[in-house]
C-alpha atoms as a PDB file:
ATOM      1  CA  UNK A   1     -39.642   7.940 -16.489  1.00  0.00           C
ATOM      2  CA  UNK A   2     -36.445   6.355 -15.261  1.00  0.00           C
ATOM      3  CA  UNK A   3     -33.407   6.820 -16.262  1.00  0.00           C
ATOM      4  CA  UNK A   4     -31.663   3.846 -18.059  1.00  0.00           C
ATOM      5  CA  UNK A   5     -29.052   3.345 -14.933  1.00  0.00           C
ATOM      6  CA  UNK A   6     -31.741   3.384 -12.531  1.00  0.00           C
ATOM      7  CA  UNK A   7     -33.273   0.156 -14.519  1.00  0.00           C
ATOM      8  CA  UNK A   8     -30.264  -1.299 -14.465  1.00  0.00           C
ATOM      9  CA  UNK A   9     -29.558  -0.995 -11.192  1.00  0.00           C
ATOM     10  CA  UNK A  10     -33.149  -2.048  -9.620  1.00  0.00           C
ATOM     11  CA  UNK A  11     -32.682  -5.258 -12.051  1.00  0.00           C
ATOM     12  CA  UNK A  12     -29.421  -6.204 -10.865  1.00  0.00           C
ATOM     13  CA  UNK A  13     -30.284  -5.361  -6.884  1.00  0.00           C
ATOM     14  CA  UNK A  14     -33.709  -7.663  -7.486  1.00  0.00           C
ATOM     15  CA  UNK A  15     -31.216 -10.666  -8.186  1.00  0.00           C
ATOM     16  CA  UNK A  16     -28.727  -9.862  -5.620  1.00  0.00           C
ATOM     17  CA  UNK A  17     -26.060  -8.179  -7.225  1.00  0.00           C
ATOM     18  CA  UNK A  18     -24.909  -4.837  -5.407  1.00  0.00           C
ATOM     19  CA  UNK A  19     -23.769  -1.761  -6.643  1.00  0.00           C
ATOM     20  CA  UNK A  20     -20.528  -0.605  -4.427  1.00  0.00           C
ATOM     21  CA  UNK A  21     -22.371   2.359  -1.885  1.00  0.00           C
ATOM     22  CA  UNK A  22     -19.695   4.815  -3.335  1.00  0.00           C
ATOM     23  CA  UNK A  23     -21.022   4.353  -6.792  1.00  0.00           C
ATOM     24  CA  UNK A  24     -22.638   7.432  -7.908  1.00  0.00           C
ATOM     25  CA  UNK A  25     -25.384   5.545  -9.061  1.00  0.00           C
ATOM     26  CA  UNK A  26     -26.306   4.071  -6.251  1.00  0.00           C
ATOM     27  CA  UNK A  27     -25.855   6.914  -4.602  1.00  0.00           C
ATOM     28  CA  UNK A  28     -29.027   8.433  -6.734  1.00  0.00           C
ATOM     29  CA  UNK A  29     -30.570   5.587  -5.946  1.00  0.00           C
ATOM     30  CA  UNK A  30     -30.590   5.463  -2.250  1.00  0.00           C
ATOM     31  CA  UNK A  31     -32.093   8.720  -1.843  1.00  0.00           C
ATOM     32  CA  UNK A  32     -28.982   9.940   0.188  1.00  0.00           C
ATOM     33  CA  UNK A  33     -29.618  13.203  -0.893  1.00  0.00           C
ATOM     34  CA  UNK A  34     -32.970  13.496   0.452  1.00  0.00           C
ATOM     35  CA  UNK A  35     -33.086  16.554   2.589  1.00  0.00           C
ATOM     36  CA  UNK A  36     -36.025  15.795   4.594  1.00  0.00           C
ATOM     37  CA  UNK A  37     -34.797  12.680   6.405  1.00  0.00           C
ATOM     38  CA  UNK A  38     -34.022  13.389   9.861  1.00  0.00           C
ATOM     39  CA  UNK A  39     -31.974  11.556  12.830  1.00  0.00           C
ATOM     40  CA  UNK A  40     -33.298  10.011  15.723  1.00  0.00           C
ATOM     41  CA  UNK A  41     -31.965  10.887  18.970  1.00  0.00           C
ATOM     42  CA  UNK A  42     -31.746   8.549  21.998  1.00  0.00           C
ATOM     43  CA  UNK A  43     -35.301   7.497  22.935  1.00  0.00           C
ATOM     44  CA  UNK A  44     -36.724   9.592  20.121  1.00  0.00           C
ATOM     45  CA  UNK A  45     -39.581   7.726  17.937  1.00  0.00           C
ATOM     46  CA  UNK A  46     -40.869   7.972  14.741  1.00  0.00           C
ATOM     47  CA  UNK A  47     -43.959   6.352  12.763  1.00  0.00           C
ATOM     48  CA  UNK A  48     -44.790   5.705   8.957  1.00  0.00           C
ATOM     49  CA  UNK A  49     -47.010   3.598   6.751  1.00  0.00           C
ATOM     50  CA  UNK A  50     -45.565   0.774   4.367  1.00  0.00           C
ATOM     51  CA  UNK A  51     -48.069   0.657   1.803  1.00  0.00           C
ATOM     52  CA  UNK A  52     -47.963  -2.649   0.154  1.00  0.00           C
ATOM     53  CA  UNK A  53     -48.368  -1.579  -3.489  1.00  0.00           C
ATOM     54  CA  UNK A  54     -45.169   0.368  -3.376  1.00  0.00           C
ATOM     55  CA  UNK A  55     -41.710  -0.675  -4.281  1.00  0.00           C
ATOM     56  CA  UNK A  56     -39.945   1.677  -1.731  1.00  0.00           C
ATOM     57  CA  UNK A  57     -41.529   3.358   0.590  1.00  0.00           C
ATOM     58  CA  UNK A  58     -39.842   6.493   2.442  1.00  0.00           C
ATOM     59  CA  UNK A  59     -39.693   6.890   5.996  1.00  0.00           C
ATOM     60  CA  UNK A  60     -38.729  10.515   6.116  1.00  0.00           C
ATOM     61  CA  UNK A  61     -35.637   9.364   8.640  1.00  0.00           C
ATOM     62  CA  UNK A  62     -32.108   8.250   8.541  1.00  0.00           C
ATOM     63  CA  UNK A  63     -30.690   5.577  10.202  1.00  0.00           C
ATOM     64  CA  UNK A  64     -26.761   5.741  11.509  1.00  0.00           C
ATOM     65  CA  UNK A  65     -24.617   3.479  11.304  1.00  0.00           C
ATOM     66  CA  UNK A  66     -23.498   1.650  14.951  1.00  0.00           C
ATOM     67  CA  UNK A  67     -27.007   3.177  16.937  1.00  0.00           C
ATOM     68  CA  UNK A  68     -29.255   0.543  17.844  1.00  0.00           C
ATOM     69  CA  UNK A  69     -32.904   1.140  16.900  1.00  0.00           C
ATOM     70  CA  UNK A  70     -36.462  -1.056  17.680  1.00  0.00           C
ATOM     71  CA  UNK A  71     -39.628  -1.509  15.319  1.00  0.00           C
ATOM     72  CA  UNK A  72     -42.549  -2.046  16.589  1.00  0.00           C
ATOM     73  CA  UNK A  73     -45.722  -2.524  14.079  1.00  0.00           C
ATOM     74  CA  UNK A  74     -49.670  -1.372  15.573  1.00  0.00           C
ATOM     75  CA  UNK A  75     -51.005  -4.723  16.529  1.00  0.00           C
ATOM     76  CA  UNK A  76     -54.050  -4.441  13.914  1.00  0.00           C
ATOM     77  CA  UNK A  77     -51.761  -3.953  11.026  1.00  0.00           C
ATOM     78  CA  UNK A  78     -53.040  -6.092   8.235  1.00  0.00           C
ATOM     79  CA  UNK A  79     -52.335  -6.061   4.627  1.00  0.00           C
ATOM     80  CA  UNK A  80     -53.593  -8.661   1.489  1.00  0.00           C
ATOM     81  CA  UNK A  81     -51.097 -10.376  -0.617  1.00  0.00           C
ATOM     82  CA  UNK A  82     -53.650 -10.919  -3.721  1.00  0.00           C
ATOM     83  CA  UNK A  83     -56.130 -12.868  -1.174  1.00  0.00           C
ATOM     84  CA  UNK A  84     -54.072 -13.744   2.044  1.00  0.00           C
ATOM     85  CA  UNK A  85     -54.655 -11.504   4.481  1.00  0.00           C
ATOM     86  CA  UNK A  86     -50.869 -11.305   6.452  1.00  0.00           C
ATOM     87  CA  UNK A  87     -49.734  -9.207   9.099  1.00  0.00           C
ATOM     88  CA  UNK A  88     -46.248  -7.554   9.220  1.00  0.00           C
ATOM     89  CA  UNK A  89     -44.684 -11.275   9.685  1.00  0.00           C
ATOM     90  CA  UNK A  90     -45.932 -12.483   6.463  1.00  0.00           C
ATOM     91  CA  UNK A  91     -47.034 -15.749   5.675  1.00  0.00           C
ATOM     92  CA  UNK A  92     -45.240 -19.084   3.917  1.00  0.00           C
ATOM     93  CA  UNK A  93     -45.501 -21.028   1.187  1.00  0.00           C
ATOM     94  CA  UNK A  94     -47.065 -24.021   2.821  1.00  0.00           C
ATOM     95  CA  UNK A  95     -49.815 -21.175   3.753  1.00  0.00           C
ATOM     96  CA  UNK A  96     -50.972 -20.412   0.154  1.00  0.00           C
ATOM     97  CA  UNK A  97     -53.883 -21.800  -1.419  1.00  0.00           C
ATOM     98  CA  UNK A  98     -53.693 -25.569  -2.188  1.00  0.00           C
ATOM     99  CA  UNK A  99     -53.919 -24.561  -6.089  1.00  0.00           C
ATOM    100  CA  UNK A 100     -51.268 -22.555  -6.370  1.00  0.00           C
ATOM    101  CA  UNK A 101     -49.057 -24.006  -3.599  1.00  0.00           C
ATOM    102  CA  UNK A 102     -46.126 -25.172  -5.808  1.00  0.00           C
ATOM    103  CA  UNK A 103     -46.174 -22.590  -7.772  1.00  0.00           C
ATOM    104  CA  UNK A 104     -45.361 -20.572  -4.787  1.00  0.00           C
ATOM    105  CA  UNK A 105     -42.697 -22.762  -3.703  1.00  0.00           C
ATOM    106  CA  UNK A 106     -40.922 -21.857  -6.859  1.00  0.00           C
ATOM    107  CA  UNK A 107     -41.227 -18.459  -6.781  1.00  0.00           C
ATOM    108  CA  UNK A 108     -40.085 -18.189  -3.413  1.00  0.00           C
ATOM    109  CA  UNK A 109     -35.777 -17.171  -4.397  1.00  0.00           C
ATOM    110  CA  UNK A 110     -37.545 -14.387  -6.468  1.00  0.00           C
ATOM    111  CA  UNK A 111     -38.943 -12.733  -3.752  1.00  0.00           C
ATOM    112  CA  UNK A 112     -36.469  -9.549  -2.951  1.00  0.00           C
ATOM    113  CA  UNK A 113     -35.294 -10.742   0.779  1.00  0.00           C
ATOM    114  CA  UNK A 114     -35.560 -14.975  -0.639  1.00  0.00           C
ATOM    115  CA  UNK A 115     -34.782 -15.709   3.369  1.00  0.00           C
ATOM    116  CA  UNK A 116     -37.906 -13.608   4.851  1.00  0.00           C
ATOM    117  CA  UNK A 117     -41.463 -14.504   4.438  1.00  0.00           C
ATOM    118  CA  UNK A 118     -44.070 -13.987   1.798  1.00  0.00           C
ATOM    119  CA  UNK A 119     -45.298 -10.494   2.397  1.00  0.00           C
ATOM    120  CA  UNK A 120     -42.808  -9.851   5.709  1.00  0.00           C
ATOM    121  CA  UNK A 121     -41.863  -6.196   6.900  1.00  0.00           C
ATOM    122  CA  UNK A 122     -38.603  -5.744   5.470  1.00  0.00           C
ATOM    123  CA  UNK A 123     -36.648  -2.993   5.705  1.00  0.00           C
ATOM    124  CA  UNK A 124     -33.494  -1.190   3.648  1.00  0.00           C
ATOM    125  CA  UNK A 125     -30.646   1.452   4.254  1.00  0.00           C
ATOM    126  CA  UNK A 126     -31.253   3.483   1.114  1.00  0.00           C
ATOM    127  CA  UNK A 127     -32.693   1.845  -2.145  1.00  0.00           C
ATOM    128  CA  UNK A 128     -29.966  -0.732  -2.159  1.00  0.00           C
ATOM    129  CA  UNK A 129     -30.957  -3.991  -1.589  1.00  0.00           C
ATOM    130  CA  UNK A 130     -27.555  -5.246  -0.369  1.00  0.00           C
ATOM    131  CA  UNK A 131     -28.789  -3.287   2.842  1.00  0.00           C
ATOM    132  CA  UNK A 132     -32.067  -4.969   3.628  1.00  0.00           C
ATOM    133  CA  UNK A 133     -33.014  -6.641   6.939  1.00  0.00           C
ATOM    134  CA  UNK A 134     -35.763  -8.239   8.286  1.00  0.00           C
ATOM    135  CA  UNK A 135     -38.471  -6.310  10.464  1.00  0.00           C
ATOM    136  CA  UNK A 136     -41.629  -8.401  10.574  1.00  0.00           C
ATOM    137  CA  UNK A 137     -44.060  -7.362  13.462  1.00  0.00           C
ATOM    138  CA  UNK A 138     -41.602  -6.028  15.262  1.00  0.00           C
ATOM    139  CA  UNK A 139     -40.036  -7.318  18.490  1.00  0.00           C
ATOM    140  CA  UNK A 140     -39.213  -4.585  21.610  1.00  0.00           C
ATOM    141  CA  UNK A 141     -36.334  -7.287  22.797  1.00  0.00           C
ATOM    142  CA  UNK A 142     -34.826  -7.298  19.813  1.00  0.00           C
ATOM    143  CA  UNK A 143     -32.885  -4.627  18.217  1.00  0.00           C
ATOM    144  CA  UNK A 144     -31.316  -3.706  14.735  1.00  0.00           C
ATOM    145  CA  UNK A 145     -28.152  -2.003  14.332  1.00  0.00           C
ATOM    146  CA  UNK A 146     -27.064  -1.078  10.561  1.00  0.00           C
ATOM    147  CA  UNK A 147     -23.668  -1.233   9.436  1.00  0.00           C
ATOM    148  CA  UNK A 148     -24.227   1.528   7.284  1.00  0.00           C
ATOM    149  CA  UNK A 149     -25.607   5.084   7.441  1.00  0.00           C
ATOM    150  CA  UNK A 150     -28.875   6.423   5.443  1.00  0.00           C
ATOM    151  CA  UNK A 151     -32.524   6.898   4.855  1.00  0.00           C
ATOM    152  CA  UNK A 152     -34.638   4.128   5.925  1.00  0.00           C
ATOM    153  CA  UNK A 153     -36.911   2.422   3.412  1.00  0.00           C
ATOM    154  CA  UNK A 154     -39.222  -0.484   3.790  1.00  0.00           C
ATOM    155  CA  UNK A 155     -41.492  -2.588   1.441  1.00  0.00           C
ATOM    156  CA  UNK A 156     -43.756  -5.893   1.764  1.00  0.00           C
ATOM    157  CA  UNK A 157     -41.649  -8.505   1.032  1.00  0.00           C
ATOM    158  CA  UNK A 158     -43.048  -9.899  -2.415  1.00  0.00           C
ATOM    159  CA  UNK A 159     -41.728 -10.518  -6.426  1.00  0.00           C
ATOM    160  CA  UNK A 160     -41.067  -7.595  -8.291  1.00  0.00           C
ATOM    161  CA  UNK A 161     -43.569  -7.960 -11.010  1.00  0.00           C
ATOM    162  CA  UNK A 162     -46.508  -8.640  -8.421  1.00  0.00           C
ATOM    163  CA  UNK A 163     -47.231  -5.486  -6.272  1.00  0.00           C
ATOM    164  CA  UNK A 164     -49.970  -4.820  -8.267  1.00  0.00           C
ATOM    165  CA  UNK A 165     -51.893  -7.035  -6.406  1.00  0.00           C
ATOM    166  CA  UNK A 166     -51.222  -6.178  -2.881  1.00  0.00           C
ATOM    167  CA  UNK A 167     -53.699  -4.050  -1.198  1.00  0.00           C
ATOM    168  CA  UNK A 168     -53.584  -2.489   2.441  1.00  0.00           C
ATOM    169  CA  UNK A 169     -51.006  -0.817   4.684  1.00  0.00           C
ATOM    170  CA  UNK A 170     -48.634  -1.589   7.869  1.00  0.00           C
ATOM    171  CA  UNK A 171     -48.390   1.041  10.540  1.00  0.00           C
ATOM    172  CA  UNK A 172     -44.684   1.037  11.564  1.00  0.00           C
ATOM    173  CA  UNK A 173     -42.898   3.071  14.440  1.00  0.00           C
ATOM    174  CA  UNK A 174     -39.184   2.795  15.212  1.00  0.00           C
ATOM    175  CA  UNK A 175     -37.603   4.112  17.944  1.00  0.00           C
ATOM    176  CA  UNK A 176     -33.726   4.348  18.523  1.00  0.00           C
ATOM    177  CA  UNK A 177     -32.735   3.077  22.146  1.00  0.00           C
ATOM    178  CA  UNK A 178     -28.778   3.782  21.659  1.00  0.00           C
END
């Protein structure tokens, strides 16, 4: 069960309020004392599965702050948003069924990441939200330094209320270059 800050705190992140990284709280939320993320070193890689139904998933590394690391996701990587079938890029709005197309629409600034796609890779340094950046499928030209130090989470981007109907998983490896 969880503890009455840690609701707090998940309810403000969802609507884009931060908790200061100093905050005990949010340091019990970002896993920052997790003993068994590691570092990468320089050309080291690492891979993981983001399953879709859960909120955070753990990557089991640390990112620091200043290195420059790469994502790349396994080209068959497909997961199901309820019944669109989306790879690590997502999909839009204008992409949902016809029926429910406005709907969608609406939803779409209560998605956690509001500027990434339906069902995009995201990922976030620690569980705080203020930290999140956009991964997708992945680009070896393209790299991602964090301003910040700490374990590396990642989720499908989606509402809060509605990962209980996502089904499938997104092989992910990252690799730090510098």
């Amino acid at each position: 069960m969880k503890s009455f800050a840690a609701i707090w705190c998940i309810t403000f992140l969802c609507h884009g309020i931060c908790v200061p990284p100093n905050d005990t709280t949010s340091q019990e939320l970002s896993g920052k004392h997790d003993s068994a993320a590691q570092t990468l070193a320089v050309g080291d890689s690492h891979s993981f599965c983001v399953d879709s139904r859960k909120f955070f998933n753990a990557t089991e590394i640390c990112l620091v702050a200043g290195d420059c690391y790469t994502f790349h996701v396994a080209a068959c990587s497909n997961w199901i948003d309820l019944q669109i079938v989306a790879d690590a890029n997502g999909w839009t709005s204008n992409q949902a069924p016809f029926g429910i197309r406005r709907l969608v629409h609406r939803m779409e600034t209560r998605r956690r990441c509001p500027t990434a796609n339906w069902f995009e890779l995201v990922g976030t340094i620690g569980k705080n939200e203020c930290y999140h950046f956009r991964i997708g499928c992945g680009d070896p030209e393209k790299t991602y330094s964090p301003t910040v130090s700490g374990p590396l989470y990642a989720f499908a981007n989606d509402v809060p209320s509605k990962y209980h109907n996502n089904r499938g998983s997104i092989r992910v490896t990252v690799t730090r270059v510098k």
